[in-house]
PDB file of N, CA and C in Angstrom:
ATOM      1  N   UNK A   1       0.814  -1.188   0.000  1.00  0.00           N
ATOM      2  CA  UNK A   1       0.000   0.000   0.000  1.00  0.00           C
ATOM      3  C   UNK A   1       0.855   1.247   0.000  1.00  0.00           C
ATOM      4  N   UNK A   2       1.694   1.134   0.703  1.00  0.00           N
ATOM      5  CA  UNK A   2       2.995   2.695   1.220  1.00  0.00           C
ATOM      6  C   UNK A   2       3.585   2.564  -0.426  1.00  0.00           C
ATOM      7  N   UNK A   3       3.666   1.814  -1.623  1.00  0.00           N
ATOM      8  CA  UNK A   3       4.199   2.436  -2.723  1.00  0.00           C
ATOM      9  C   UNK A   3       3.274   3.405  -3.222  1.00  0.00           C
ATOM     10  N   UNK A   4       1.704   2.973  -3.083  1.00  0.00           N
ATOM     11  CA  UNK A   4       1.444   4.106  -3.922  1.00  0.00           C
ATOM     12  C   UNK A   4       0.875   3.153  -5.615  1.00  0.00           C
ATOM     13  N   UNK A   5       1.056   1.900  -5.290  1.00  0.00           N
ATOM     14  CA  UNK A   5       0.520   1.649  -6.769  1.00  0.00           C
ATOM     15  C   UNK A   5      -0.368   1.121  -6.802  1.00  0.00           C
ATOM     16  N   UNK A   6      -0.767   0.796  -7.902  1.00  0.00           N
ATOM     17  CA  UNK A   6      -2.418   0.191  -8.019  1.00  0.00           C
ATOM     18  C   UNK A   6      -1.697  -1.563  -9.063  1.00  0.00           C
ATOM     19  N   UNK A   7      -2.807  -1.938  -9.272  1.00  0.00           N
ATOM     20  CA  UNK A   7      -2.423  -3.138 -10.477  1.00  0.00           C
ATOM     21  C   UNK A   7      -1.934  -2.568 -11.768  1.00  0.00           C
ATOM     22  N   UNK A   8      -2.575  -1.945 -11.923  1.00  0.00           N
ATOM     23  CA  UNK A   8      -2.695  -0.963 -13.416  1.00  0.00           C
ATOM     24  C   UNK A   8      -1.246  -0.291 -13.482  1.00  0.00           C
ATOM     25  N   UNK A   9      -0.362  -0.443 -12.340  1.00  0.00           N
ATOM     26  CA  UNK A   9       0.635   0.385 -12.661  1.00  0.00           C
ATOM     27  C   UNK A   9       0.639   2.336 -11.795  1.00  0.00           C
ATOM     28  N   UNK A  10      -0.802   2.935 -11.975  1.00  0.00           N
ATOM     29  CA  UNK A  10      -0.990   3.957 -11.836  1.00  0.00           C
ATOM     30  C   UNK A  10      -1.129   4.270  -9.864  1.00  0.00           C
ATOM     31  N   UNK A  11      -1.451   5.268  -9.453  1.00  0.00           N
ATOM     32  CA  UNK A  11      -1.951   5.175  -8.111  1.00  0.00           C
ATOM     33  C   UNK A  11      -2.834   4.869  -7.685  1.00  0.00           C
ATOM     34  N   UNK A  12      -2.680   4.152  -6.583  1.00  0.00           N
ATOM     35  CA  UNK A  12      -3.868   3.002  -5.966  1.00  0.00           C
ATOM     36  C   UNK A  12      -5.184   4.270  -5.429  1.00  0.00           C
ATOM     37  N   UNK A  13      -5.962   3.726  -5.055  1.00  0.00           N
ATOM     38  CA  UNK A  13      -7.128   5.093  -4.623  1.00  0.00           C
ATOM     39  C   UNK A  13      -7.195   5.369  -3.118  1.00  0.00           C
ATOM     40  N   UNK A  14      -6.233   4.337  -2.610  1.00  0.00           N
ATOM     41  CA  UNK A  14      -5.730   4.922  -1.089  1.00  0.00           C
ATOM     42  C   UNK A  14      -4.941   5.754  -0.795  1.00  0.00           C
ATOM     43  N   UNK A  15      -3.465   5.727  -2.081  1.00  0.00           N
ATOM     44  CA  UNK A  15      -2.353   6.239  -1.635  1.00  0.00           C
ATOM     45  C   UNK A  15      -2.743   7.681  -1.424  1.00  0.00           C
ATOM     46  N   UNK A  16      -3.441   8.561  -1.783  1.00  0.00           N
ATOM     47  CA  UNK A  16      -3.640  10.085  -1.483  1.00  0.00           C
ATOM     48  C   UNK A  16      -4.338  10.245   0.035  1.00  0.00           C
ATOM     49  N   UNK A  17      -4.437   9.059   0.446  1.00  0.00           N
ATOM     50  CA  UNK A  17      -5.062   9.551   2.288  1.00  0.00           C
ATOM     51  C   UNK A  17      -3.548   8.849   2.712  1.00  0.00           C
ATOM     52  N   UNK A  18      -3.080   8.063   2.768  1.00  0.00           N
ATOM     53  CA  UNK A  18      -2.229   7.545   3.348  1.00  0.00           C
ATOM     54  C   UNK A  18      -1.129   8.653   3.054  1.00  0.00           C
ATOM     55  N   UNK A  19      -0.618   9.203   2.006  1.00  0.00           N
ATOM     56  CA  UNK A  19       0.197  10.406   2.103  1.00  0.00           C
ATOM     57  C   UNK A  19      -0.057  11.531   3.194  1.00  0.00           C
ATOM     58  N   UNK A  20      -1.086  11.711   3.431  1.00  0.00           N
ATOM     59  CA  UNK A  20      -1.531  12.794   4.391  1.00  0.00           C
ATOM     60  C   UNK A  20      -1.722  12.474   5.183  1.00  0.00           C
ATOM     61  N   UNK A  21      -1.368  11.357   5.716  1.00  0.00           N
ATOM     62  CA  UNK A  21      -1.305  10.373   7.179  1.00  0.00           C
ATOM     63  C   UNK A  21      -0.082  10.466   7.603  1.00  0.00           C
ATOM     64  N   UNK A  22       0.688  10.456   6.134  1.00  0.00           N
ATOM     65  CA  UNK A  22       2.346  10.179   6.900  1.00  0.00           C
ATOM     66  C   UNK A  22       2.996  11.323   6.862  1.00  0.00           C
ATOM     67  N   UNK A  23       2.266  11.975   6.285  1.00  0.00           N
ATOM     68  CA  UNK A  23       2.768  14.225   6.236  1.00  0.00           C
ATOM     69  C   UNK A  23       2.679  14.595   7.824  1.00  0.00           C
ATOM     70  N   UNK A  24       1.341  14.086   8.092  1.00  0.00           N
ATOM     71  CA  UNK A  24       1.037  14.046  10.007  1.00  0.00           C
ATOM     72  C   UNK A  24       1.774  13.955  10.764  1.00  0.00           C
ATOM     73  N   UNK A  25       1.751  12.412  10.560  1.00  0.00           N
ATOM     74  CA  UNK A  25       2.976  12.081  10.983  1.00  0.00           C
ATOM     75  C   UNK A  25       4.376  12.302  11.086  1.00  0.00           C
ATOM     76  N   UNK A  26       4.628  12.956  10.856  1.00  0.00           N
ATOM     77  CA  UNK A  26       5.760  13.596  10.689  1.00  0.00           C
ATOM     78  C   UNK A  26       5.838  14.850  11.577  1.00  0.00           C
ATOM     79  N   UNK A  27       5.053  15.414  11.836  1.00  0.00           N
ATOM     80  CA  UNK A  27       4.836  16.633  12.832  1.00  0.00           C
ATOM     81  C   UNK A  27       4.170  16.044  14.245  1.00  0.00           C
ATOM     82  N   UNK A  28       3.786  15.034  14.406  1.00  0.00           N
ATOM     83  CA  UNK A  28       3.232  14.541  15.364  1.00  0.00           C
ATOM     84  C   UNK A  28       4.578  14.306  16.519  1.00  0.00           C
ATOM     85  N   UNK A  29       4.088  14.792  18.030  1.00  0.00           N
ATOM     86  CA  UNK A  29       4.616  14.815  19.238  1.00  0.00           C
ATOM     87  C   UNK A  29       3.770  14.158  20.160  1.00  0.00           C
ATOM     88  N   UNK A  30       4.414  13.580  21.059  1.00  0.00           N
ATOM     89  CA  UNK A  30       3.796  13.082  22.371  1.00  0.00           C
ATOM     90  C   UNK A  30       4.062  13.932  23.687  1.00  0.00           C
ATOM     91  N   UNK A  31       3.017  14.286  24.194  1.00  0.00           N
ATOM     92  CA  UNK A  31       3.104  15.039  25.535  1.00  0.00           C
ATOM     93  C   UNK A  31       2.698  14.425  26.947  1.00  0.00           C
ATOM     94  N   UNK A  32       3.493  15.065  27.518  1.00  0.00           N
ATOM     95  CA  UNK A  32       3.330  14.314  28.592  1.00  0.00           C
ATOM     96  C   UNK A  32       2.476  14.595  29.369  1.00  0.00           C
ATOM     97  N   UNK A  33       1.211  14.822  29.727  1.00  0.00           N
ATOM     98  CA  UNK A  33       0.056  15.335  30.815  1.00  0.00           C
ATOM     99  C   UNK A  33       0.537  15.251  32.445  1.00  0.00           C
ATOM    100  N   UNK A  34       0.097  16.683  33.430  1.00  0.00           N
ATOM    101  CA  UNK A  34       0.298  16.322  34.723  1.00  0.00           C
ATOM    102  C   UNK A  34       0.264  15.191  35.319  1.00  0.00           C
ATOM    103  N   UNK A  35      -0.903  14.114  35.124  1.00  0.00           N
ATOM    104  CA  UNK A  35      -1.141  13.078  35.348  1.00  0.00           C
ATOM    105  C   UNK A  35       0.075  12.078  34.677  1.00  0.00           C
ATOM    106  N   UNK A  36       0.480  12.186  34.661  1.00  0.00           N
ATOM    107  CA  UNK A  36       1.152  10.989  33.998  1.00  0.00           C
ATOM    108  C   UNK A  36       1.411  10.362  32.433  1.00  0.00           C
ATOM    109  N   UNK A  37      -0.089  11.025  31.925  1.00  0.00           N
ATOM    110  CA  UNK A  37      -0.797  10.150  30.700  1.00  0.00           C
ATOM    111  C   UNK A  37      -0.136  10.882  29.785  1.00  0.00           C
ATOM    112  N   UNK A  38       0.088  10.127  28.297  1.00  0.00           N
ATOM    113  CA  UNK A  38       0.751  10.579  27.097  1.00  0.00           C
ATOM    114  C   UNK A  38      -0.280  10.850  26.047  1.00  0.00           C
ATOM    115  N   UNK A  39      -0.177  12.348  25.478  1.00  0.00           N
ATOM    116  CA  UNK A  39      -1.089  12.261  24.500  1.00  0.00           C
ATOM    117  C   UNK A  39      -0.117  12.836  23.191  1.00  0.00           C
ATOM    118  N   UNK A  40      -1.124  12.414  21.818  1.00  0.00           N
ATOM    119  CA  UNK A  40      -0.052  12.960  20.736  1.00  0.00           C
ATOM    120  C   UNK A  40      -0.738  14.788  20.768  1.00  0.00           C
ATOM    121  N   UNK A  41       0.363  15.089  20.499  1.00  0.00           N
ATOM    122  CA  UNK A  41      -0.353  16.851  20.388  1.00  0.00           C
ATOM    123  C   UNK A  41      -0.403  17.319  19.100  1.00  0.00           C
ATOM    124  N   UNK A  42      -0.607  16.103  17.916  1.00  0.00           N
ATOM    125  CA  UNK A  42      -0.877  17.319  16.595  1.00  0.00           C
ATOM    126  C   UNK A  42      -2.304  16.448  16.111  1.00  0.00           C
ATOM    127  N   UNK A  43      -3.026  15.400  16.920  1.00  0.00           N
ATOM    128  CA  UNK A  43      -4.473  14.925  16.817  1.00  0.00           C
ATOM    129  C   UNK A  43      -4.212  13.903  15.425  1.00  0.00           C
ATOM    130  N   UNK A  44      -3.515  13.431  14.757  1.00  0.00           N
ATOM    131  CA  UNK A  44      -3.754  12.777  13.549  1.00  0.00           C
ATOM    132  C   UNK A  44      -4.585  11.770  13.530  1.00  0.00           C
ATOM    133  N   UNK A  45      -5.519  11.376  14.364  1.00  0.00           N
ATOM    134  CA  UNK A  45      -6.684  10.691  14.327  1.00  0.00           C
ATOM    135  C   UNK A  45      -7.309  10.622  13.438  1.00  0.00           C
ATOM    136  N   UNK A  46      -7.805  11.978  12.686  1.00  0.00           N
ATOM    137  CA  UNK A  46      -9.009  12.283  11.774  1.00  0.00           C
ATOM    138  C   UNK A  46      -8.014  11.550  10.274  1.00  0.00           C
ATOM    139  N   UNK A  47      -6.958  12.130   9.943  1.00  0.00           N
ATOM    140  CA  UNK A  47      -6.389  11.638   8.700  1.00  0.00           C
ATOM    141  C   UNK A  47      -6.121   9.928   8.897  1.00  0.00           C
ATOM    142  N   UNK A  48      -5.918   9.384   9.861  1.00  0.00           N
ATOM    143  CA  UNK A  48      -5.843   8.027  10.027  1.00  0.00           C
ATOM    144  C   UNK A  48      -6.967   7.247   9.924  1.00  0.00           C
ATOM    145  N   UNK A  49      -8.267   8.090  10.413  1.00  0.00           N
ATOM    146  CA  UNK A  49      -9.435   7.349  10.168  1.00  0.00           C
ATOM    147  C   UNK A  49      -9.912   7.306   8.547  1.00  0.00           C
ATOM    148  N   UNK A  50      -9.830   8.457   8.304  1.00  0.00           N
ATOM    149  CA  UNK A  50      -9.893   8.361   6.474  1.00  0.00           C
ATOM    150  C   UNK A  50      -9.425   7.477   5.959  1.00  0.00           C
ATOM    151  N   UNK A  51      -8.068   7.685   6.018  1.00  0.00           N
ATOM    152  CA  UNK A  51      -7.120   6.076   5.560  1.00  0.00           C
ATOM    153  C   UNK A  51      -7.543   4.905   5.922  1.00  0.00           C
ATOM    154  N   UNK A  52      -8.243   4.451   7.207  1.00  0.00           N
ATOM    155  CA  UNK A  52      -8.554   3.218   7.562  1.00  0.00           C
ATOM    156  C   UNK A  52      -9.844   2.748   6.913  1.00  0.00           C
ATOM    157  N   UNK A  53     -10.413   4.218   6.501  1.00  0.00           N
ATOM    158  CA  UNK A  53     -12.090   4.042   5.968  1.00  0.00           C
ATOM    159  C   UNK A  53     -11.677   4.065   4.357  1.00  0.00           C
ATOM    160  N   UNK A  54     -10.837   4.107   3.691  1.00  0.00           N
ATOM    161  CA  UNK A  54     -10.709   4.169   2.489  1.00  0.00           C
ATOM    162  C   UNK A  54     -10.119   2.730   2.388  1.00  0.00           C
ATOM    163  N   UNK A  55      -9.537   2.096   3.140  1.00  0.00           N
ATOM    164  CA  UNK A  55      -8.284   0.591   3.383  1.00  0.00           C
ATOM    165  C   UNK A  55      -9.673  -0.046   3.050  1.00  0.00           C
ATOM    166  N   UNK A  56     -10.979  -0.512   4.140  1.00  0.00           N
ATOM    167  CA  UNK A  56     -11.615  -1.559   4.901  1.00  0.00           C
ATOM    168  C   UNK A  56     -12.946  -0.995   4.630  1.00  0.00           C
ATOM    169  N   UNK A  57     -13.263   0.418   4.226  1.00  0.00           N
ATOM    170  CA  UNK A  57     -14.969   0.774   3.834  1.00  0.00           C
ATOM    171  C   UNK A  57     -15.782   0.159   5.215  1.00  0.00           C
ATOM    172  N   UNK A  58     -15.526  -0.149   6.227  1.00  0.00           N
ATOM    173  CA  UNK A  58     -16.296  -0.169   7.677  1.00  0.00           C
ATOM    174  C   UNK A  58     -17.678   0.783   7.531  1.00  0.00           C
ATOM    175  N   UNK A  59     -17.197   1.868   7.268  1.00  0.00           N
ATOM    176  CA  UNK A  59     -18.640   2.439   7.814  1.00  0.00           C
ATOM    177  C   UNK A  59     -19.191   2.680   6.903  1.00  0.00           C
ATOM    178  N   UNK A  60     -18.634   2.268   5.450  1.00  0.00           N
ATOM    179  CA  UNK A  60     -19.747   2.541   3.753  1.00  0.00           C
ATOM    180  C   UNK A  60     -20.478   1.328   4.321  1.00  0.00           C
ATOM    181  N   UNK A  61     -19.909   0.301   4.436  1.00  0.00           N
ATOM    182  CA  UNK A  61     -20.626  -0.946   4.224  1.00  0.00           C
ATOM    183  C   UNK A  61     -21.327  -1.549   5.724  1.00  0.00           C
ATOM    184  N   UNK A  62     -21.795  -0.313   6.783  1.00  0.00           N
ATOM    185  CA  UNK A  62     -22.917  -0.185   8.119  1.00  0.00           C
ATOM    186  C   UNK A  62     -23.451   0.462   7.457  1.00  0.00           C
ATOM    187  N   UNK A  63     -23.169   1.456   6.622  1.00  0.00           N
ATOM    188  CA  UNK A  63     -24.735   2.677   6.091  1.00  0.00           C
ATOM    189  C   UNK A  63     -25.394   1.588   4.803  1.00  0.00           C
ATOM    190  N   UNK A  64     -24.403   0.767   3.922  1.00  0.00           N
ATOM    191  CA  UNK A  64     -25.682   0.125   3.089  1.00  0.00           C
ATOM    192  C   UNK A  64     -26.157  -1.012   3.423  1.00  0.00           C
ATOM    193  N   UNK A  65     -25.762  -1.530   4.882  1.00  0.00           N
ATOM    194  CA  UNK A  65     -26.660  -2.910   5.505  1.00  0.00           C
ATOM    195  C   UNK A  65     -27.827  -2.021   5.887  1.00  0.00           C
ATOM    196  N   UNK A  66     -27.728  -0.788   6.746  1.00  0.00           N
ATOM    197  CA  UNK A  66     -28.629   0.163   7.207  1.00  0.00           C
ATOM    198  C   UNK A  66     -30.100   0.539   6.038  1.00  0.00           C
ATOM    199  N   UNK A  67     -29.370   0.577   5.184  1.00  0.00           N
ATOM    200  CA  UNK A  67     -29.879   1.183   4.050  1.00  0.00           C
ATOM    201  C   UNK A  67     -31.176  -0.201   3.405  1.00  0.00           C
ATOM    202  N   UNK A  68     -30.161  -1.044   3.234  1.00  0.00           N
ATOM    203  CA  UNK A  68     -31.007  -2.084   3.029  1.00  0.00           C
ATOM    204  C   UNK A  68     -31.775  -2.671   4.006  1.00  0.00           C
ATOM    205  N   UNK A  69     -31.711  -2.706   5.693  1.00  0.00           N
ATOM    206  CA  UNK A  69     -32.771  -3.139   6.307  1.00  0.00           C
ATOM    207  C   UNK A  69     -34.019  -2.097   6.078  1.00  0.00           C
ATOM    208  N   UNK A  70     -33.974  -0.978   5.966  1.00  0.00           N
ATOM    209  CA  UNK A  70     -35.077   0.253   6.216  1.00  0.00           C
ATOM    210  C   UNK A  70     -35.409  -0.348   4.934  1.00  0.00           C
ATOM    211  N   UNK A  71     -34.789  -0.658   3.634  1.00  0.00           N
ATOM    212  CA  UNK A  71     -35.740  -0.751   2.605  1.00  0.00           C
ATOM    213  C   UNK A  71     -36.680  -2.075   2.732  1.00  0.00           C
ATOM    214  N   UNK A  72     -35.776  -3.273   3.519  1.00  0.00           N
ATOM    215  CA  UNK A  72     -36.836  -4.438   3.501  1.00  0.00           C
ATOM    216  C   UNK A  72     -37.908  -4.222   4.482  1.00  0.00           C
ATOM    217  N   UNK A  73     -37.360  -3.326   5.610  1.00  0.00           N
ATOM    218  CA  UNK A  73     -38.575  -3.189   6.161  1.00  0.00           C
ATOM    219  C   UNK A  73     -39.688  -2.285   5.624  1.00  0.00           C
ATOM    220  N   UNK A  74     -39.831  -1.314   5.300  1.00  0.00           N
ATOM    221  CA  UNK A  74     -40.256  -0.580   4.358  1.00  0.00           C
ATOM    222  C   UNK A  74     -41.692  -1.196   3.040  1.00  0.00           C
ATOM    223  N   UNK A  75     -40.779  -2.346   2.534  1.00  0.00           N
ATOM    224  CA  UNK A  75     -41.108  -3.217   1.978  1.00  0.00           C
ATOM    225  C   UNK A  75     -42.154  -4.174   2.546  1.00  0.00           C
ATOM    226  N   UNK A  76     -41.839  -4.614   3.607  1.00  0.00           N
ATOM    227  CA  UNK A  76     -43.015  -5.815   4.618  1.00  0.00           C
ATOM    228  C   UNK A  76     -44.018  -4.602   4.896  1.00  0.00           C
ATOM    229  N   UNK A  77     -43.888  -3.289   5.392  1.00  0.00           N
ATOM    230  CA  UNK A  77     -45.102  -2.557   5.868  1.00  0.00           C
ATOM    231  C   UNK A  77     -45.703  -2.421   4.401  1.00  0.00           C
ATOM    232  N   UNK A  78     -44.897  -2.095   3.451  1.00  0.00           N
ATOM    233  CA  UNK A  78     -46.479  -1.796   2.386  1.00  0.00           C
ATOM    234  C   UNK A  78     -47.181  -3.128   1.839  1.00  0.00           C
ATOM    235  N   UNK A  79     -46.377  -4.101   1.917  1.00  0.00           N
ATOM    236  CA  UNK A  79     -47.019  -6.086   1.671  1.00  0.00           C
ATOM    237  C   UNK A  79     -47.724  -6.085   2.825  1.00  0.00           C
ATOM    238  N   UNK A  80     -47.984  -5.787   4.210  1.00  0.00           N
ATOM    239  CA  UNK A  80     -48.684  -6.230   4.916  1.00  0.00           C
ATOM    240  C   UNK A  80     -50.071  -5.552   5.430  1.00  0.00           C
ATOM    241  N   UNK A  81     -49.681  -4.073   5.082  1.00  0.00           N
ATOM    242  CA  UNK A  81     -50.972  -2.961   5.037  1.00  0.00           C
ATOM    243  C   UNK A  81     -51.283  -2.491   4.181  1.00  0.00           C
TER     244      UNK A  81
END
């Protein structure tokens, strides 16, 4: 995935989130909180979740199971009334 290619030779349709994951990364620090606890202080969460949702489609493919129960149900209320 980190080359950047597809089969075709050309760029894969991930590599443009995963670039901006590792641009993040790159500025990303860990801080140390009074408490003890370590947090990163430049948030790259949001660009990592893109990348993970562009890798694995997780939450395309909860909105069209979603999508398709409302339609079967949908479906039984107008067959049954």
């Amino acid at each position: 995935m980190s080359s950047g290619r597809s089969l075709n030779g050309g760029v894969s349709r991930c590599y443009p989130f995963f670039a901006e994951f590792k641009e993040c990364l790159k500025t990303e620090e860990l801080i140390t909180n009074d408490d003890g606890s370590m947090k990163w202080k430049n948030e790259c969460y949001k660009t990592r979740e893109d990348y993970f949702e562009c890798l694995h489609a997780k939450k395309e493919w909860a909105m069209v199971k979603r999508v398709n129960e409302e339609e079967a149900r949908q479906k039984a209320l107008a067959t049954s009334g």
